[in-house]
Protein backbone atom coordinates (compact mmCIF):
# COMPACT_ATOMS: atom_id res chain seq x y z
CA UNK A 1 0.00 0.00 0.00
CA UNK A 2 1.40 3.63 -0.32
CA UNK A 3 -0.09 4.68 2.62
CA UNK A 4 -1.25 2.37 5.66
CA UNK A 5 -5.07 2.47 5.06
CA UNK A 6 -7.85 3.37 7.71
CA UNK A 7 -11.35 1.57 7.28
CA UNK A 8 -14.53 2.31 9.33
CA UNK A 9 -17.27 0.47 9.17
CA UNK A 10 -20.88 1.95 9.79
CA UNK A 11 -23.78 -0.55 11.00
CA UNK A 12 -27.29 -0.22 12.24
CA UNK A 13 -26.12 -2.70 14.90
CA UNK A 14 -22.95 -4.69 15.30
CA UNK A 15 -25.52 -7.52 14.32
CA UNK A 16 -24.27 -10.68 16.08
CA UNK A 17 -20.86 -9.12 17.04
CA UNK A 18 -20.04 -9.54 13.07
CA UNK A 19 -19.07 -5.94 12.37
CA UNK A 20 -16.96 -5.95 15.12
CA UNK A 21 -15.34 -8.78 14.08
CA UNK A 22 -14.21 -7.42 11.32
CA UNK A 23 -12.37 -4.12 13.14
CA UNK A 24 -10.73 -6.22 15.73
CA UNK A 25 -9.17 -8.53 12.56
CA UNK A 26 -8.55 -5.16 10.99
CA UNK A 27 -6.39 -4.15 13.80
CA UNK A 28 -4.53 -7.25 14.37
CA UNK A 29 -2.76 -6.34 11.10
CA UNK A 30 -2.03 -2.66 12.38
CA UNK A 31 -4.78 -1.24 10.22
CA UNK A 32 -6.05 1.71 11.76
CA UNK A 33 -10.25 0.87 12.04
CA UNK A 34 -13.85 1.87 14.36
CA UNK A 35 -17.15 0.99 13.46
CA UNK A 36 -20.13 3.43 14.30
CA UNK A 37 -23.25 1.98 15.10
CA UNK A 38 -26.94 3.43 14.80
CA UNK A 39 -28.19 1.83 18.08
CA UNK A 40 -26.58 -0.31 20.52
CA UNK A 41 -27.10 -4.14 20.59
CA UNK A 42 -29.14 -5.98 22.55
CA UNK A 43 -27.17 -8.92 23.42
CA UNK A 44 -23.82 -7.41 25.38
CA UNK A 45 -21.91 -7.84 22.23
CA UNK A 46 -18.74 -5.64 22.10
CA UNK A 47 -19.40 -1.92 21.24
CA UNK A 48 -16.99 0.77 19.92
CA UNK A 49 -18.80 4.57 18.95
CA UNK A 50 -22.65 4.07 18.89
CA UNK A 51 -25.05 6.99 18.30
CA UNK A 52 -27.29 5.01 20.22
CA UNK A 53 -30.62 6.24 18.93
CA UNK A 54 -33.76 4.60 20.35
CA UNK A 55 -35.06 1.42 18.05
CA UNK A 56 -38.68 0.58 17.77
CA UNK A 57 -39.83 -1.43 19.62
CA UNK A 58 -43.33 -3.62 20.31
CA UNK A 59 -44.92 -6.25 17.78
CA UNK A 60 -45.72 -4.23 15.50
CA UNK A 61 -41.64 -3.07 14.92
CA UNK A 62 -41.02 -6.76 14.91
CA UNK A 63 -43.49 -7.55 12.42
CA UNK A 64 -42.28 -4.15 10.12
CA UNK A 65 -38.92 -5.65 10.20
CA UNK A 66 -39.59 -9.39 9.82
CA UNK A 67 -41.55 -9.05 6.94
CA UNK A 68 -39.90 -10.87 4.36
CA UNK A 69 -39.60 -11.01 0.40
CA UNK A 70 -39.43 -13.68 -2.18
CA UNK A 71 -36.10 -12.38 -4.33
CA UNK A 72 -33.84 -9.65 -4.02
CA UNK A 73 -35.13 -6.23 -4.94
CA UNK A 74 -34.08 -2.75 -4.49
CA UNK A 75 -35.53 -1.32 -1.37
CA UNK A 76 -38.56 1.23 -2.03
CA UNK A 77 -40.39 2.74 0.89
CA UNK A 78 -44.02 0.20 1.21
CA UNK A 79 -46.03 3.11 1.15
CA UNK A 80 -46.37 7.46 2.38
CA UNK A 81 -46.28 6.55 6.30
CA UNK A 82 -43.07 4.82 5.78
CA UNK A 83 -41.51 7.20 3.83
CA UNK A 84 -42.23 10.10 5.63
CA UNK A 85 -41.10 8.14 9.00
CA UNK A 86 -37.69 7.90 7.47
CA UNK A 87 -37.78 11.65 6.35
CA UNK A 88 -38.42 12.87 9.67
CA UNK A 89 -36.64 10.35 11.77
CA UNK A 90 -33.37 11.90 9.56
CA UNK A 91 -34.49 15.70 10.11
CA UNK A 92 -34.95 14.91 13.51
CA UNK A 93 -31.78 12.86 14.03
CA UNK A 94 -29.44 15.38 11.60
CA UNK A 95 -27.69 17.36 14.21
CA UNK A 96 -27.16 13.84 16.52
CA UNK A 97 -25.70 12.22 14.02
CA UNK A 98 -23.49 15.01 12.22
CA UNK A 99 -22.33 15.53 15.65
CA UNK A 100 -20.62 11.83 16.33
CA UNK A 101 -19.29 12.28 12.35
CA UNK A 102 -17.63 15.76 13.47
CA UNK A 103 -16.39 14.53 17.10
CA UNK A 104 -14.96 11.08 15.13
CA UNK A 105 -13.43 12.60 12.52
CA UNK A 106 -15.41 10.24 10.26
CA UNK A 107 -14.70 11.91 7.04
CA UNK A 108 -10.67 10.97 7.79
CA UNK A 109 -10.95 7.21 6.63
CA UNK A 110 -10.00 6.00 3.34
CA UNK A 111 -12.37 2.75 3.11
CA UNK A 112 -15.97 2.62 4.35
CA UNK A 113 -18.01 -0.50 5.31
CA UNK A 114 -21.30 -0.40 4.90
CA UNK A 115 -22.15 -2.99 7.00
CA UNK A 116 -25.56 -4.39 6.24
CA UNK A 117 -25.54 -1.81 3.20
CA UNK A 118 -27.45 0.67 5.03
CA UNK A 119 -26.09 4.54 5.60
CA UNK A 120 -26.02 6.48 8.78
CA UNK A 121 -28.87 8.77 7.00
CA UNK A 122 -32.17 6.52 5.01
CA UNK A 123 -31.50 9.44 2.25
CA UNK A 124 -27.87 8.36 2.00
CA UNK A 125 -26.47 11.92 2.73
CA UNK A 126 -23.14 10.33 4.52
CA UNK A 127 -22.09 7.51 1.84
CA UNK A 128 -22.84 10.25 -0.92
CA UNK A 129 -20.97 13.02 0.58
CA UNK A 130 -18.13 10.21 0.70
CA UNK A 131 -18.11 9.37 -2.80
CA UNK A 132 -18.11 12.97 -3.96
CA UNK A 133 -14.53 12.98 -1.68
CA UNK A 134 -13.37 10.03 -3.42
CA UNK A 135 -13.51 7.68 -0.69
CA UNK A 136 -13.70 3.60 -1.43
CA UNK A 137 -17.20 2.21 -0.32
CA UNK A 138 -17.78 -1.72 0.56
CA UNK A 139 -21.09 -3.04 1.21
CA UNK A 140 -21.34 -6.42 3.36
CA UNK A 141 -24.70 -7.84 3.67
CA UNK A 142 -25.11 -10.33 6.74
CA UNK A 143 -28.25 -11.86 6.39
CA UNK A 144 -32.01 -10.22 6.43
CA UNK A 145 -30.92 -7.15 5.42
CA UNK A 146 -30.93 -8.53 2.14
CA UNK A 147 -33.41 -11.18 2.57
CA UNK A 148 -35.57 -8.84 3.80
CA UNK A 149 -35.22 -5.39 2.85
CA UNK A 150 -33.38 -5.62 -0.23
CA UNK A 151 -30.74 -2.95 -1.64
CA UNK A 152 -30.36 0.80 -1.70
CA UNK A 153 -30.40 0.92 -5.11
CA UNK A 154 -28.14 4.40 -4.77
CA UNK A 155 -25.85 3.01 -2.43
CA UNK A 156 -25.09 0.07 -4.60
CA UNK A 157 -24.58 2.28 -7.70
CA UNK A 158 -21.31 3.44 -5.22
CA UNK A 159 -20.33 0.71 -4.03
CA UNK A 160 -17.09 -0.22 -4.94
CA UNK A 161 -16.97 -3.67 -3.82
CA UNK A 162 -20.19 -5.90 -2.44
CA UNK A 163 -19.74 -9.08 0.17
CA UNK A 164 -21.51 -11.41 1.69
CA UNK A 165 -21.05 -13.73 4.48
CA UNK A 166 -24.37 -16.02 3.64
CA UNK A 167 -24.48 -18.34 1.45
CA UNK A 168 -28.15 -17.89 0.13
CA UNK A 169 -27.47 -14.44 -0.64
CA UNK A 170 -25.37 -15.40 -3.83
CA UNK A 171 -28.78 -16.65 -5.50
CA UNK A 172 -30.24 -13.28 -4.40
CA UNK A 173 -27.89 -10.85 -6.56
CA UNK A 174 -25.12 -11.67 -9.04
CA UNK A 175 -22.69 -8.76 -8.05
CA UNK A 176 -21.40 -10.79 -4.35
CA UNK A 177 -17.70 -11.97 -3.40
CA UNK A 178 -18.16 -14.53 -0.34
CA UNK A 179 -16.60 -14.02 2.57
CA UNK A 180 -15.92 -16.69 5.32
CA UNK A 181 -16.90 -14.05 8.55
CA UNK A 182 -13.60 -13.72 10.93
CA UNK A 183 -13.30 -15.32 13.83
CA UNK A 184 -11.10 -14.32 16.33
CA UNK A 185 -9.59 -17.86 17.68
CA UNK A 186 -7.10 -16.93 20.46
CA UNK A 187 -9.69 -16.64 22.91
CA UNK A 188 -10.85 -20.58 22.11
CA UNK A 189 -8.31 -22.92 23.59
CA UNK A 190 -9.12 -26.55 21.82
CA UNK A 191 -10.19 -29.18 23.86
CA UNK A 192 -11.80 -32.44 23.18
CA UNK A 193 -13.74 -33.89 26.02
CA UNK A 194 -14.33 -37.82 25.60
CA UNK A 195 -16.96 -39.44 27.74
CA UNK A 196 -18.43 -42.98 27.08
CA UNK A 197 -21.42 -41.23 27.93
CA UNK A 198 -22.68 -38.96 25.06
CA UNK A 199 -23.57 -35.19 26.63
CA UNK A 200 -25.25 -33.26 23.72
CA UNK A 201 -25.79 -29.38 24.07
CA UNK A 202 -28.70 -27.73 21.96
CA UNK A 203 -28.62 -23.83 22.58
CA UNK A 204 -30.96 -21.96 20.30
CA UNK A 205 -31.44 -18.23 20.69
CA UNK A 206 -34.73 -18.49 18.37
CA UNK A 207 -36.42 -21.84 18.36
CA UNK A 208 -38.17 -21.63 15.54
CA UNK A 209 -35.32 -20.87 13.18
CA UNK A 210 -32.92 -23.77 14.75
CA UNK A 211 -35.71 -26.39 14.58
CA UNK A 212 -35.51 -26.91 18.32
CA UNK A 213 -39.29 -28.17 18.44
CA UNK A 214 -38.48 -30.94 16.45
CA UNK A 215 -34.98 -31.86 17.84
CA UNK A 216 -36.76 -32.38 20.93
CA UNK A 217 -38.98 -34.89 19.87
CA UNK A 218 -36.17 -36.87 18.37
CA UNK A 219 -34.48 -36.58 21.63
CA UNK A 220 -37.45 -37.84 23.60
CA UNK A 221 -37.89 -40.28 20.84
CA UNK A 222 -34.13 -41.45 21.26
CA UNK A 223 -34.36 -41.15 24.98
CA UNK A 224 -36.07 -44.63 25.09
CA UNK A 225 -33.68 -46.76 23.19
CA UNK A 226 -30.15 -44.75 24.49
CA UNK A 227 -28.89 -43.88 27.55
CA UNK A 228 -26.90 -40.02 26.95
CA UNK A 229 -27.40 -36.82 28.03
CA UNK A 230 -29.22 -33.81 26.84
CA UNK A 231 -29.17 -30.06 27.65
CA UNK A 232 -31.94 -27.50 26.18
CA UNK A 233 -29.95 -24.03 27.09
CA UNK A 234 -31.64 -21.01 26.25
CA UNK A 235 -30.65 -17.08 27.82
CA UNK A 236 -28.09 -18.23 30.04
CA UNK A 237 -24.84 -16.09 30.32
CA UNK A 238 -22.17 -15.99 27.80
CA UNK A 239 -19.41 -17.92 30.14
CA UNK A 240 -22.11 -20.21 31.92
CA UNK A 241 -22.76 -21.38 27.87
CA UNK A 242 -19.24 -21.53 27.55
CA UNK A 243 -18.52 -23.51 30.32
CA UNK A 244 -21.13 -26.00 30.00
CA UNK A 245 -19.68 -26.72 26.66
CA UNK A 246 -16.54 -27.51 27.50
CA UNK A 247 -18.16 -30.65 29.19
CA UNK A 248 -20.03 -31.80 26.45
CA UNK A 249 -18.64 -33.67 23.18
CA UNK A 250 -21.64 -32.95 21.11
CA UNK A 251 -23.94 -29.97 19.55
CA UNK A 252 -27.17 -29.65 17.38
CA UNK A 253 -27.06 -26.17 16.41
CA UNK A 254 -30.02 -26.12 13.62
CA UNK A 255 -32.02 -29.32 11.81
CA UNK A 256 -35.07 -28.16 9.89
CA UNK A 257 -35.19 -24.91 11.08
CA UNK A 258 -38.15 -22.57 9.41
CA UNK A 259 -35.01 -21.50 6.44
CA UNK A 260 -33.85 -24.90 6.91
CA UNK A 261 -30.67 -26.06 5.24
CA UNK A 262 -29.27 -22.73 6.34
CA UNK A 263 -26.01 -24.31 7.41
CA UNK A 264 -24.01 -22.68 9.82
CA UNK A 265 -23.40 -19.05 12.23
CA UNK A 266 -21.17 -17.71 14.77
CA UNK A 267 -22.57 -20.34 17.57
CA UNK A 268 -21.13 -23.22 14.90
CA UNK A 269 -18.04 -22.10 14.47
CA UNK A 270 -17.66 -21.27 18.17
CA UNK A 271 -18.26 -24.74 19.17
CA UNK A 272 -15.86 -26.11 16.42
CA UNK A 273 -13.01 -23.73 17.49
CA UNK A 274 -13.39 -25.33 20.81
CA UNK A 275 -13.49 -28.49 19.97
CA UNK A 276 -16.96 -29.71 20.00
CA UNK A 277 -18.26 -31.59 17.08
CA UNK A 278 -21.45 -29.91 15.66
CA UNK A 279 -25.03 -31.06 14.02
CA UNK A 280 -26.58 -29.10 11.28
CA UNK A 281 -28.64 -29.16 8.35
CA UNK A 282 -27.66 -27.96 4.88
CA UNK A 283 -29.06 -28.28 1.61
CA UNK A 284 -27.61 -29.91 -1.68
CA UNK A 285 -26.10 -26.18 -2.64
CA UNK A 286 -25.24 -25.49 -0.02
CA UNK A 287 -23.41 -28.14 0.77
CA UNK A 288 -21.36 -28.30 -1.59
CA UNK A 289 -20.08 -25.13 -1.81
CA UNK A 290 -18.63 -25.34 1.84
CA UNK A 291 -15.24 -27.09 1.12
CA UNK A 292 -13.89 -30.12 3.42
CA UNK A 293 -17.33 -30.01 5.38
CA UNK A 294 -16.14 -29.95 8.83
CA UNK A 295 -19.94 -30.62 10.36
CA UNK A 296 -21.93 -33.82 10.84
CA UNK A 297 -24.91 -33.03 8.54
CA UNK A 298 -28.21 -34.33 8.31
CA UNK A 299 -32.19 -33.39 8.12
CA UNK A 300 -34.85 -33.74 10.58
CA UNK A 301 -35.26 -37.54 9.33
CA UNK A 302 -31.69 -38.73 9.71
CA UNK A 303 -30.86 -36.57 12.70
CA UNK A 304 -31.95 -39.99 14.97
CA UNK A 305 -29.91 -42.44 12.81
CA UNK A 306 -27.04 -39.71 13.24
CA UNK A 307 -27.25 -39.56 16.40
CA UNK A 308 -27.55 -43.45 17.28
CA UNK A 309 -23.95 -43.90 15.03
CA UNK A 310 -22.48 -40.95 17.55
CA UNK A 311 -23.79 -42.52 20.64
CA UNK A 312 -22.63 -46.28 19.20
CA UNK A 313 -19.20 -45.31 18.57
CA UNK A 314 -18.03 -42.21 20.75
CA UNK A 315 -14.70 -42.43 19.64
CA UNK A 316 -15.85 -40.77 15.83
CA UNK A 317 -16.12 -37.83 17.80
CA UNK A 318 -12.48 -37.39 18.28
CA UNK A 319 -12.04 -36.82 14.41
CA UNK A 320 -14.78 -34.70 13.99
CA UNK A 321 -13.19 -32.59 16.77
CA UNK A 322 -9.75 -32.63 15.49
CA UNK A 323 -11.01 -31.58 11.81
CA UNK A 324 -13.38 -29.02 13.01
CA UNK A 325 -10.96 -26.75 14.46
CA UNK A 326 -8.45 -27.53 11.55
CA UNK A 327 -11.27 -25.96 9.05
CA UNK A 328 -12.11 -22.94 11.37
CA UNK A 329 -8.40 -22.11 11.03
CA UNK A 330 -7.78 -22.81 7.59
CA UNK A 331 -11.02 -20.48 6.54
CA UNK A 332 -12.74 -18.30 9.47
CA UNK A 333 -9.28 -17.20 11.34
CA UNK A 334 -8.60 -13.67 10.82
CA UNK A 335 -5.50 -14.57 8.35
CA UNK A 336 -7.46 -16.41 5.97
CA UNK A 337 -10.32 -13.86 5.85
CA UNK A 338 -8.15 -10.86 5.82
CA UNK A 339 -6.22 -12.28 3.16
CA UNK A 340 -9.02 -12.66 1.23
CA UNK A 341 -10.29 -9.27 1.80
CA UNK A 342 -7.13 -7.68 0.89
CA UNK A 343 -6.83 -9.25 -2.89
CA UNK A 344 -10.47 -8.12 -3.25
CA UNK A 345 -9.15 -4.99 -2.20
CA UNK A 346 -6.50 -4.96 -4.19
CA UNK A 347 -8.84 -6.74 -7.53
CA UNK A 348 -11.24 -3.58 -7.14
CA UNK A 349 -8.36 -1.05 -6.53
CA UNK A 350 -9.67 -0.22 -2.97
CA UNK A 351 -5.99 0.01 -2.22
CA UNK A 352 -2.57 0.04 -4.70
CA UNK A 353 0.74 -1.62 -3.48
């Protein structure tokens, strides 16, 4: 690079701890990086500057923002109350927000994330005042902000490079590079715990997108004919979770979930890091575009057999454990990502060496 490059990344949320992700792999190669956040998150994931605007709340905010679409299209208001919400909520938020870009210095960066391809302002004012300046603009699209939502049809027209981390989203729009998310592994020290006696961990934040309905009636089913253990965790503390799976050798993170054969998140790769072999469901695509499939996969109708061969022979597990955190290194580790990142970079001149 001629000069060492600064990168900020702007986010309605740091959505699953994702966005932040990304900065702290940015800085473990010296590059200089924040991210700015519209409102904090909910779940006591890491937070750097965040405006920290009240969200919506109530059923019917949920329902506005779970609505979902059929393909990918460019994101028009659904009607006048909608637009005009957005119109006022940036005339009323102008001198908030211009504030944090003023006290940040956030016109000082030379590459800008759009994480979740969504500006600081619904009119765009930021990410066009940046292009008029010159600046490089990435949009990264983690999940229903494109399912969902769809593009800003203005903000993709300056983008200057567009990623994904999911896997569906390539059927969605044509212009997408991949992206294996980072994961930061020094904080996962490997460790495979053998027990004759199978303990299996199921820890679903939403039950009806992990399946968790029906993985307990193959459990109960299973119960009868196989002595193991079995533990349902749901809003327990980050390092009680953690904790209680270092003493399992076994996970079901999603089987026929309601988008079912969605593969894999954060809570996957987590457990593989640490050494615990995971369940989950993919489909056919999907499953073969991950390569050396580190995961013992199955559907809703298998996930019984699967489970009898795991219970019948505990020693598989070891392999599955030993591969798992071999693949999390080779592609999630912040090397291999920001390796990645940097010859897109370089491929869409977003930086010259």
């Amino acid at each position: 690079m001629k000069k060492p490059v600064k990168i900020l990344h702007i986010a309605p949320q740091n959505f699953a701890g994702m966005p932040i992700d990304f900065v702290n792999m940015h800085r473990s190669f010296g590059i200089e990086s924040r991210l700015i956040t519209i409102y904090k998150n909910t779940l006591n994931f890491e937070e750097d500057i965040s405006i920290n605007l009240p969200i919506s709340a109530g059923k019917l905010a949920k329902k506005w923002r779970d609505s979902k679409i059929d393909e990918l299209k460019f994101y028009e208001p659904k009607n006048f109350f909608e637009s005009t919400y957005f119109k006022l909520r940036d005339f009323k938020n102008r001198s908030k927000i211009t504030h944090y870009i003023d006290q940040y210095k956030l016109f000082d960066y030379d590459v800008y994330h759009f994480d979740g391809g969504m500006d600081l302002f619904r009119d765009l004012r930021f990410a066009k005042d940046l292009k008029n300046l010159g600046k490089k603009i990435v949009c990264c699209y983690f999940g229903s902000d494109l399912r969902t939502r769809g593009i800003f049809k203005d903000l993709d027209e300056m983008s200057d490079l567009n990623l994904t981390v999911e896997f569906d989203h390539l059927a969605l729009y044509k212009d997408l590079n991949y992206l294996f998310f980072p994961f930061d592994l020094k904080d996962y020290q490997y460790l495979f715990k053998f027990s004759p006696k199978i303990k299996i961990i199921h820890s679903p934040t939403n039950r009806k997108f992990k399946g968790t309905d029906k993985i307990l009636k193959v459990i109960a089913e299973l119960k009868k004919e196989r002595d193991f253990e079995f533990h349902l965790v749901e809003n327990m503390e980050r390092e009680k979770l953690l904790k209680l799976k270092k003493d399992c050798n076994l996970a079901i993170d999603q089987v026929s979930g309601d988008m079912g054969g969605s593969g894999y998140g954060k809570n996957s790769i987590e457990n593989l890091a640490m050494g615990l072999p995971t369940i989950t469901e993919f489909n056919d695509d999907y499953l073969k575009f991950i390569p050396e499939n580190p995961f013992v996969t199955c559907n809703i109708d298998s996930l019984k057999e699967s489970l009898v061969k795991i219970i019948d022979n505990p020693g598989i597990l070891k392999t599955y454990s030993e591969k798992g955190r071999a693949w999390v290194e080779k592609y999630h580790s912040f090397e291999s990502v920001n390796n990645k990142l940097m010859e897109l970079y370089r491929h869409k001149g977003i930086i010259v060496e």
